[in-house]
PDB file of N, CA and C in Angstrom:
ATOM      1  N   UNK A   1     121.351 127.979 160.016  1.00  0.00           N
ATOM      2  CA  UNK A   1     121.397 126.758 159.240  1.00  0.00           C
ATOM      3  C   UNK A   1     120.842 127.043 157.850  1.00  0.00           C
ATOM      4  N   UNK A   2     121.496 127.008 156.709  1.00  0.00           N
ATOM      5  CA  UNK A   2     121.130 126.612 155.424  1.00  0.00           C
ATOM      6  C   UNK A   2     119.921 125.502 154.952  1.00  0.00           C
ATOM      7  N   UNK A   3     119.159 126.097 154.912  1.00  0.00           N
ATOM      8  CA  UNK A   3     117.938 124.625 154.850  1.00  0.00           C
ATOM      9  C   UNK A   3     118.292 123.947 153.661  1.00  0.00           C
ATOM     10  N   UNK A   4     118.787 124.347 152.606  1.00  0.00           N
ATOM     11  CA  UNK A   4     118.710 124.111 151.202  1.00  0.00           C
ATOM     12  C   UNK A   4     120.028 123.075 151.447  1.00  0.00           C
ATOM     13  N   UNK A   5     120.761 122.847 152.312  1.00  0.00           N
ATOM     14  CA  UNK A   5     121.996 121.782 152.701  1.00  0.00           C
ATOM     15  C   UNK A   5     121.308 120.320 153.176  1.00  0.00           C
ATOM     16  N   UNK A   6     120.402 120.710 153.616  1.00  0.00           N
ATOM     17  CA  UNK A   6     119.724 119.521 154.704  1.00  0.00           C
ATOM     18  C   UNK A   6     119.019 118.463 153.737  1.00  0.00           C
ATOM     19  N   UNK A   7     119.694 117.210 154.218  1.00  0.00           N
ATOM     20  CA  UNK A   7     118.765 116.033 153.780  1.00  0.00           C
ATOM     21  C   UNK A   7     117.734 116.286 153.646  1.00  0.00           C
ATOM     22  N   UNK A   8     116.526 116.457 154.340  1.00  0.00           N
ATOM     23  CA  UNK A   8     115.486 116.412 154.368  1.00  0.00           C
ATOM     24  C   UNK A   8     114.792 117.706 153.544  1.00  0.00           C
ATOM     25  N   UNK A   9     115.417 118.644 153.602  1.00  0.00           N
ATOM     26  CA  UNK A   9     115.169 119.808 152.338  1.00  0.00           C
ATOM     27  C   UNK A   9     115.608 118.799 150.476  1.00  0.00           C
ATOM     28  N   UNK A  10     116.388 118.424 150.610  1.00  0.00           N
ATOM     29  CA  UNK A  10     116.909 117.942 149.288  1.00  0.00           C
ATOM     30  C   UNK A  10     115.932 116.490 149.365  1.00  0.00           C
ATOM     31  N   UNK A  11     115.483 115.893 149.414  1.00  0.00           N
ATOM     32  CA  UNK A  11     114.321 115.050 149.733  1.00  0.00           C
ATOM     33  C   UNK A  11     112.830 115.237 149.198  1.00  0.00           C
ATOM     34  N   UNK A  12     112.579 116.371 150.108  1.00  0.00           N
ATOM     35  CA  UNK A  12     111.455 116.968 149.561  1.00  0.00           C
ATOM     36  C   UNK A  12     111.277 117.543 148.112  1.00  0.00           C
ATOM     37  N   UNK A  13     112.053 118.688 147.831  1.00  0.00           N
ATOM     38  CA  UNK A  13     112.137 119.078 146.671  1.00  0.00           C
ATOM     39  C   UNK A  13     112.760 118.316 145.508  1.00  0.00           C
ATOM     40  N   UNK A  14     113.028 116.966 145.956  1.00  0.00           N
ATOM     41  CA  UNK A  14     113.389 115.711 144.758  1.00  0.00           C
ATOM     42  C   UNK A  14     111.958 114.991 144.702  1.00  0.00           C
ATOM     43  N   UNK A  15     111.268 115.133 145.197  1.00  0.00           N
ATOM     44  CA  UNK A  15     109.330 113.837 145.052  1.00  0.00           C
ATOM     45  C   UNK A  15     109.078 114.034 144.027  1.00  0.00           C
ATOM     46  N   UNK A  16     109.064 115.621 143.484  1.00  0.00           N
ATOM     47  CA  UNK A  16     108.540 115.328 142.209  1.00  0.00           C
ATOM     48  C   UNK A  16     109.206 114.665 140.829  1.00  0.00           C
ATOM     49  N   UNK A  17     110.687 114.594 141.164  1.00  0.00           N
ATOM     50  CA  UNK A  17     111.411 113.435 139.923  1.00  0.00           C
ATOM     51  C   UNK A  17     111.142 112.489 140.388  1.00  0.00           C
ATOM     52  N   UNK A  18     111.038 111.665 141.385  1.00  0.00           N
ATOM     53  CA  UNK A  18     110.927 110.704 141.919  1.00  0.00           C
ATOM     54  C   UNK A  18     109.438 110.155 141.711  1.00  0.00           C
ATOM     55  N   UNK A  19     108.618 111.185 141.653  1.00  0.00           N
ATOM     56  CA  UNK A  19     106.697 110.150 140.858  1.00  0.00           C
ATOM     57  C   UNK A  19     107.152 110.434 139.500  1.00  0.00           C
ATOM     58  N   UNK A  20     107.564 111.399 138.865  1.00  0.00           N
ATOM     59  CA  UNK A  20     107.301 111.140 137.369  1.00  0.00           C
ATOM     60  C   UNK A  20     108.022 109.957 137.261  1.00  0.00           C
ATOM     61  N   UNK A  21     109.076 109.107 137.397  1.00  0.00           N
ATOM     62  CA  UNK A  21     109.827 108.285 137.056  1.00  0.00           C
ATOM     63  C   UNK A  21     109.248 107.033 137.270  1.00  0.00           C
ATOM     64  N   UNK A  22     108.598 107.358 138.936  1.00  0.00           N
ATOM     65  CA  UNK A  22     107.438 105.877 138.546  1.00  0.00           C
ATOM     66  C   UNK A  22     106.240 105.996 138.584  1.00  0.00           C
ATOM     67  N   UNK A  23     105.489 106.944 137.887  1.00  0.00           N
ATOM     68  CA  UNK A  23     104.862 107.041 136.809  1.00  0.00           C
ATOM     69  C   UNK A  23     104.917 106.440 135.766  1.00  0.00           C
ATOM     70  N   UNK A  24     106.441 106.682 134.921  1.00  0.00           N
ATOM     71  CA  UNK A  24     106.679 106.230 133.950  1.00  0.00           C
ATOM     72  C   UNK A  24     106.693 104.719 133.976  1.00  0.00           C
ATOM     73  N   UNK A  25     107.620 104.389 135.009  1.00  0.00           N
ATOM     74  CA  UNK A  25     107.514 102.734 135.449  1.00  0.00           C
ATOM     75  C   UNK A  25     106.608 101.992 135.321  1.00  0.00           C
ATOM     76  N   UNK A  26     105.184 102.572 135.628  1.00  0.00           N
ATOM     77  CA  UNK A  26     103.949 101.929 136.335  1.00  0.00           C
ATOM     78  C   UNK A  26     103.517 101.996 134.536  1.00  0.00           C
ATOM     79  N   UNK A  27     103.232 102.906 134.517  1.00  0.00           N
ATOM     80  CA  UNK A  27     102.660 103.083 132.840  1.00  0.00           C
ATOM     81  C   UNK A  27     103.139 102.349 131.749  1.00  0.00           C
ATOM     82  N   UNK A  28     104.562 101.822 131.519  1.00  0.00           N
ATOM     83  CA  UNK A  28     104.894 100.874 131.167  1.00  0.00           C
ATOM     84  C   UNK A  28     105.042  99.753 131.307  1.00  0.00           C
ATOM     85  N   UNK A  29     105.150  99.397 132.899  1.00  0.00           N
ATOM     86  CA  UNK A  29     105.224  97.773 133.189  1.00  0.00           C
ATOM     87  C   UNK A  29     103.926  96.954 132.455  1.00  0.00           C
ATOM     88  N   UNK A  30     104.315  95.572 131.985  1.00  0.00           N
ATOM     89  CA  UNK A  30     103.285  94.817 131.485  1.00  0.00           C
ATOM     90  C   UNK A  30     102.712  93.683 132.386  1.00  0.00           C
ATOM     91  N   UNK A  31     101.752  93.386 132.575  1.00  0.00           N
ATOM     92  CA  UNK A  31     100.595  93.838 132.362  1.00  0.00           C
ATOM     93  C   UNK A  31     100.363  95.274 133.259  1.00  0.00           C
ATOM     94  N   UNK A  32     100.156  96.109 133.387  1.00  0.00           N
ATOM     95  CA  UNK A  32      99.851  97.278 134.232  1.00  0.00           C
ATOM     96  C   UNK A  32      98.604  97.263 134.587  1.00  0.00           C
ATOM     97  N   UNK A  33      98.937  97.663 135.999  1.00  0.00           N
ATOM     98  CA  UNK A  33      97.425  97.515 136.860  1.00  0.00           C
ATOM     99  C   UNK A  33      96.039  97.912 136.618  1.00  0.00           C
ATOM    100  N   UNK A  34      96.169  99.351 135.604  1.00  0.00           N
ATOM    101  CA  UNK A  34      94.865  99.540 135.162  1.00  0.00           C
ATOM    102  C   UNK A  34      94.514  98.379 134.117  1.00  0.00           C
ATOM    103  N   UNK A  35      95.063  98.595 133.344  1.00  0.00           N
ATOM    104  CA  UNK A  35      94.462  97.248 132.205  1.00  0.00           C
ATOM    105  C   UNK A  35      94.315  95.571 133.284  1.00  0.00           C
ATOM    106  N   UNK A  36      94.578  95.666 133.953  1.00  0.00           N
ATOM    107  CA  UNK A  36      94.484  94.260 134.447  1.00  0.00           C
ATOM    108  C   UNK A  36      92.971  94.468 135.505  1.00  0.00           C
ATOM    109  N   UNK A  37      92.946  95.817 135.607  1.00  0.00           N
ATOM    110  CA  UNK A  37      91.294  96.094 136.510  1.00  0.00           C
ATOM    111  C   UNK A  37      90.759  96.158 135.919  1.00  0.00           C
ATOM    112  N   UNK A  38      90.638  97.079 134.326  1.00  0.00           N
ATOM    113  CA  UNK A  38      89.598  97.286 133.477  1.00  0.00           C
ATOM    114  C   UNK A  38      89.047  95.375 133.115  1.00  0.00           C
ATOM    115  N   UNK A  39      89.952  94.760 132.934  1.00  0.00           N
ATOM    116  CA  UNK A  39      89.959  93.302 132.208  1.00  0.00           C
ATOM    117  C   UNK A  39      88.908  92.538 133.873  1.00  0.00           C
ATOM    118  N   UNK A  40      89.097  93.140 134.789  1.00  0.00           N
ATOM    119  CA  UNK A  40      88.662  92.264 136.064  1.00  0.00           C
ATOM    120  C   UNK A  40      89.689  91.106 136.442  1.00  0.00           C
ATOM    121  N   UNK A  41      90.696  91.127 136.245  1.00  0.00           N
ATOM    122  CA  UNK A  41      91.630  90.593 136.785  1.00  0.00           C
ATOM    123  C   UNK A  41      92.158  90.706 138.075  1.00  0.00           C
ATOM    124  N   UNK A  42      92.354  91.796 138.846  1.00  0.00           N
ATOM    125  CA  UNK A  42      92.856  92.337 140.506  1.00  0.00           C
ATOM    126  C   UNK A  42      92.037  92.129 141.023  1.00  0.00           C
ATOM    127  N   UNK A  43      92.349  91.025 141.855  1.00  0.00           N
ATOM    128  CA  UNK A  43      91.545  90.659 143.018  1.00  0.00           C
ATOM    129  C   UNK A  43      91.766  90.908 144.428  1.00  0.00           C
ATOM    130  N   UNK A  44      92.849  91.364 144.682  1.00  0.00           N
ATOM    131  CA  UNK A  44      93.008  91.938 145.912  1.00  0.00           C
ATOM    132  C   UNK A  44      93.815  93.190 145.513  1.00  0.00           C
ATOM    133  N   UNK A  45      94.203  94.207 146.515  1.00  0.00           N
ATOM    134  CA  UNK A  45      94.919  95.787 146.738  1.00  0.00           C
ATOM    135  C   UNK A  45      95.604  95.615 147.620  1.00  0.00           C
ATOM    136  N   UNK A  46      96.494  96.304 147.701  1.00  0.00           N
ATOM    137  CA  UNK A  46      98.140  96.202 148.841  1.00  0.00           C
ATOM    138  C   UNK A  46      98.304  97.675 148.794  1.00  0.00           C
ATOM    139  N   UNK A  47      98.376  98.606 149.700  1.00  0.00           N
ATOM    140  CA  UNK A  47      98.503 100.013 149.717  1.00  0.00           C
ATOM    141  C   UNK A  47      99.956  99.690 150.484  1.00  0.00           C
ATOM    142  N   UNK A  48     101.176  99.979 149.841  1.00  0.00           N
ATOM    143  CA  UNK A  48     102.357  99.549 150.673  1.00  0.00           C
ATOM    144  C   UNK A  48     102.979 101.088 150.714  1.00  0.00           C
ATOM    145  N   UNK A  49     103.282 101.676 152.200  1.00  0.00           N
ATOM    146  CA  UNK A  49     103.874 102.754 151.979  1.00  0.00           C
ATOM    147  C   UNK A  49     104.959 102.391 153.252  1.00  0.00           C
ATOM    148  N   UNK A  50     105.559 103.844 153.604  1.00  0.00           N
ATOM    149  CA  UNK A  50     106.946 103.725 154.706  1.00  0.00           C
ATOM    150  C   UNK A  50     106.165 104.899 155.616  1.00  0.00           C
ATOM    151  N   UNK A  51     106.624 105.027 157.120  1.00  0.00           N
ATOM    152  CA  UNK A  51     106.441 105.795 157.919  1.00  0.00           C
ATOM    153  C   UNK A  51     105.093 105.866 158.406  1.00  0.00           C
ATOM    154  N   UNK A  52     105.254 107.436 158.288  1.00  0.00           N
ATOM    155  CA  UNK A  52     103.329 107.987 158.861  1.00  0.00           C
ATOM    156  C   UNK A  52     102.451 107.709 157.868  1.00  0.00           C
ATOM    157  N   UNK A  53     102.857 107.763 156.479  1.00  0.00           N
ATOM    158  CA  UNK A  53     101.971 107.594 155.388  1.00  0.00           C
ATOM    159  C   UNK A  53     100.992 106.114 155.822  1.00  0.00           C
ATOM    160  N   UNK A  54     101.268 105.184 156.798  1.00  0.00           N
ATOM    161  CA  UNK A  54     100.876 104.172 156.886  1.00  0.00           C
ATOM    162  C   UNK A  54      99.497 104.331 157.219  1.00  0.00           C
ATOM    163  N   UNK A  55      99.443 105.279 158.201  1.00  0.00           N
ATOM    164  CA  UNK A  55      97.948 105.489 158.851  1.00  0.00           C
ATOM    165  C   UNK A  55      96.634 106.133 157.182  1.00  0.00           C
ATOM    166  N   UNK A  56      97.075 106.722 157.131  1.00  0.00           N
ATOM    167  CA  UNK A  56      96.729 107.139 155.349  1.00  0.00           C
ATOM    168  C   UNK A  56      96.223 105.720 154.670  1.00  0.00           C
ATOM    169  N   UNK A  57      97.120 105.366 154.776  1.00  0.00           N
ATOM    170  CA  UNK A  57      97.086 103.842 153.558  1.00  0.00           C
ATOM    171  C   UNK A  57      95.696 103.214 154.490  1.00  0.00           C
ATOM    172  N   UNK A  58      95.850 102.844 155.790  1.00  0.00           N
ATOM    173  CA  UNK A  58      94.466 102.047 156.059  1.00  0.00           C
ATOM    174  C   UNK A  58      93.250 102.817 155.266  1.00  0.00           C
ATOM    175  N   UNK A  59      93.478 104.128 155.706  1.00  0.00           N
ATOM    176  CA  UNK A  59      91.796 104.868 155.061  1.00  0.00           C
ATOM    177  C   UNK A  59      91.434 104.425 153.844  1.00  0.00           C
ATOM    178  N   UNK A  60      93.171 104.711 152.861  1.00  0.00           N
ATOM    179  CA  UNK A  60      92.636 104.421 151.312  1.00  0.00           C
ATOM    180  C   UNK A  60      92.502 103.006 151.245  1.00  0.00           C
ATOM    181  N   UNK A  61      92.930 102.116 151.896  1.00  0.00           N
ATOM    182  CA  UNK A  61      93.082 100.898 151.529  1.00  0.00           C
ATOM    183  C   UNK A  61      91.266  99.974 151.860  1.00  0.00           C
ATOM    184  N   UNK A  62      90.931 101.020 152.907  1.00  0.00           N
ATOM    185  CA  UNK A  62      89.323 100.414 153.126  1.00  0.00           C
ATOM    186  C   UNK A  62      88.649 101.346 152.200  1.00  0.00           C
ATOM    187  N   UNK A  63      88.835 103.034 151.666  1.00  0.00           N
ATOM    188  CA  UNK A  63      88.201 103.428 151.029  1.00  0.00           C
ATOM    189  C   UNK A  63      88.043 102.553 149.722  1.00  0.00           C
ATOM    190  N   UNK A  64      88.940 102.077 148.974  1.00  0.00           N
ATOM    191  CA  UNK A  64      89.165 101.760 147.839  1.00  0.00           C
ATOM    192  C   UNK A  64      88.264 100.167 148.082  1.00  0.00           C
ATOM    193  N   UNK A  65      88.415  99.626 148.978  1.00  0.00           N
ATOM    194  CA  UNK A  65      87.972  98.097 149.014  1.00  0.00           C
ATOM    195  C   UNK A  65      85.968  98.321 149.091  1.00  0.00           C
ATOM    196  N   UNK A  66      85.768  99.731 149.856  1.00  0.00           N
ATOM    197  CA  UNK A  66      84.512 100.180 149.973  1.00  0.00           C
ATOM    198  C   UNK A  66      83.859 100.499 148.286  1.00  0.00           C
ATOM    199  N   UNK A  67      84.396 100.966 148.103  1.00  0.00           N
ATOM    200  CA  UNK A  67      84.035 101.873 146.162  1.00  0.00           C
ATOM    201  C   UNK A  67      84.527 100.513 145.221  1.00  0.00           C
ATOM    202  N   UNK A  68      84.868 100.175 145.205  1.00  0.00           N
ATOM    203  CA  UNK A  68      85.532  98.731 144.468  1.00  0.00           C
ATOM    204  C   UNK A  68      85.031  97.577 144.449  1.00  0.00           C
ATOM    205  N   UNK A  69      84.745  97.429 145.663  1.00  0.00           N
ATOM    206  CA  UNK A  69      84.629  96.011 146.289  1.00  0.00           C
ATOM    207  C   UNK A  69      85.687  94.828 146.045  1.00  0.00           C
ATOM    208  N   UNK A  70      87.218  95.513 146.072  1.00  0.00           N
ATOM    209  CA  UNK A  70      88.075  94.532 146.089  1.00  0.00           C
ATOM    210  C   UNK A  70      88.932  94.607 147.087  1.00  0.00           C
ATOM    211  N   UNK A  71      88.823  93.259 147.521  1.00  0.00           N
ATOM    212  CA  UNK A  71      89.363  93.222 149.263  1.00  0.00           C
ATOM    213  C   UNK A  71      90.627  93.691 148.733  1.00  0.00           C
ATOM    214  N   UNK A  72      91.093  94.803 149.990  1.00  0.00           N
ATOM    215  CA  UNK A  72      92.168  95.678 149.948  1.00  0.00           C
ATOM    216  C   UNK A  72      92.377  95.865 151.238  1.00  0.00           C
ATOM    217  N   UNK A  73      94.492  96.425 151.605  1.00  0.00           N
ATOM    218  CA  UNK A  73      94.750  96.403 152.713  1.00  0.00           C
ATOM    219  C   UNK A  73      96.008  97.057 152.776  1.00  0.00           C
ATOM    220  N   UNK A  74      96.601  97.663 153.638  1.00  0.00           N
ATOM    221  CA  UNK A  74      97.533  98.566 153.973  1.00  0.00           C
ATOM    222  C   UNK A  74      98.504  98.079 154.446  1.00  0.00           C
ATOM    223  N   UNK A  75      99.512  97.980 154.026  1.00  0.00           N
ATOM    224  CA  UNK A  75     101.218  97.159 154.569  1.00  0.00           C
ATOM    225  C   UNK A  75     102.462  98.332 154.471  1.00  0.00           C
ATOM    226  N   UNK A  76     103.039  97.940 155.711  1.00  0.00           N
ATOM    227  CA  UNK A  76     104.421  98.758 155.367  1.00  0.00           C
ATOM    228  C   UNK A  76     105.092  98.372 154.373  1.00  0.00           C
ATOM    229  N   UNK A  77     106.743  99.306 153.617  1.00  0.00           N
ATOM    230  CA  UNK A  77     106.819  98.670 152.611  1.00  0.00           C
ATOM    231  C   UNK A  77     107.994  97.154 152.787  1.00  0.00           C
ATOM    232  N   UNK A  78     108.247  97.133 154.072  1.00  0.00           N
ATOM    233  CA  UNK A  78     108.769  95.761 154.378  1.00  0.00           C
ATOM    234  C   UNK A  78     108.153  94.399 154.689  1.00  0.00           C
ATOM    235  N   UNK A  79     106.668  94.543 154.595  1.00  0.00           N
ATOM    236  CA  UNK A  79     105.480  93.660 154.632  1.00  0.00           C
ATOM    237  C   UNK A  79     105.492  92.584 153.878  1.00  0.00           C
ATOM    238  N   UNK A  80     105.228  93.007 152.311  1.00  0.00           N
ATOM    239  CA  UNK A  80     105.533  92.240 151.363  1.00  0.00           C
ATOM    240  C   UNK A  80     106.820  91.279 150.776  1.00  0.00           C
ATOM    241  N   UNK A  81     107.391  91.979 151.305  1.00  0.00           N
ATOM    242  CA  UNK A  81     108.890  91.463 151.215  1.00  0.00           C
ATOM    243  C   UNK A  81     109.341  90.227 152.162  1.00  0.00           C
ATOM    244  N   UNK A  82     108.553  90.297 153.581  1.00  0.00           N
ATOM    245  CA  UNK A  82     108.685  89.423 154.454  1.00  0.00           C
ATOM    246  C   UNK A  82     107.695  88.362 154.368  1.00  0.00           C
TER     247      UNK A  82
END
């Protein structure tokens, strides 16, 4: 088998266009989340991911609410949407 054919090979080695782009997104959207924390505006955190990453998201989502103190919480990414 050709790995370099496989979905999941072409997937992986696409993540990194796929954060710079929303990177870019995030860094431009207005108001953007850092300036709206620096200001004390975010009052709650939503760690929204897909799959296994979910178990991840609880840790960061209590780490971050621990160091912060802004109630924060971990959702799949069909959570919000519903």
């Amino acid at each position: 088998m050709d790995l370099e054919l496989t979905e999941t090979y072409q997937e992986i080695i696409s993540q990194t266009i796929a954060w710079e782009e929303a990177i870019k997104v995030v860094r431009h959207s207005t108001p953007s989340f850092h300036t709206q924390w620096k200001r004390g505006h975010v009052t709650n955190a939503i760690f929204t991911v897909c799959g296994s990453t979910y178990y991840l998201s609880l840790s960061a989502a209590s780490f971050f609410q621990e160091m912060k103190g802004i109630p924060s919480r971990a959702a799949t990414a069909g959570e919000p949407y519903l």
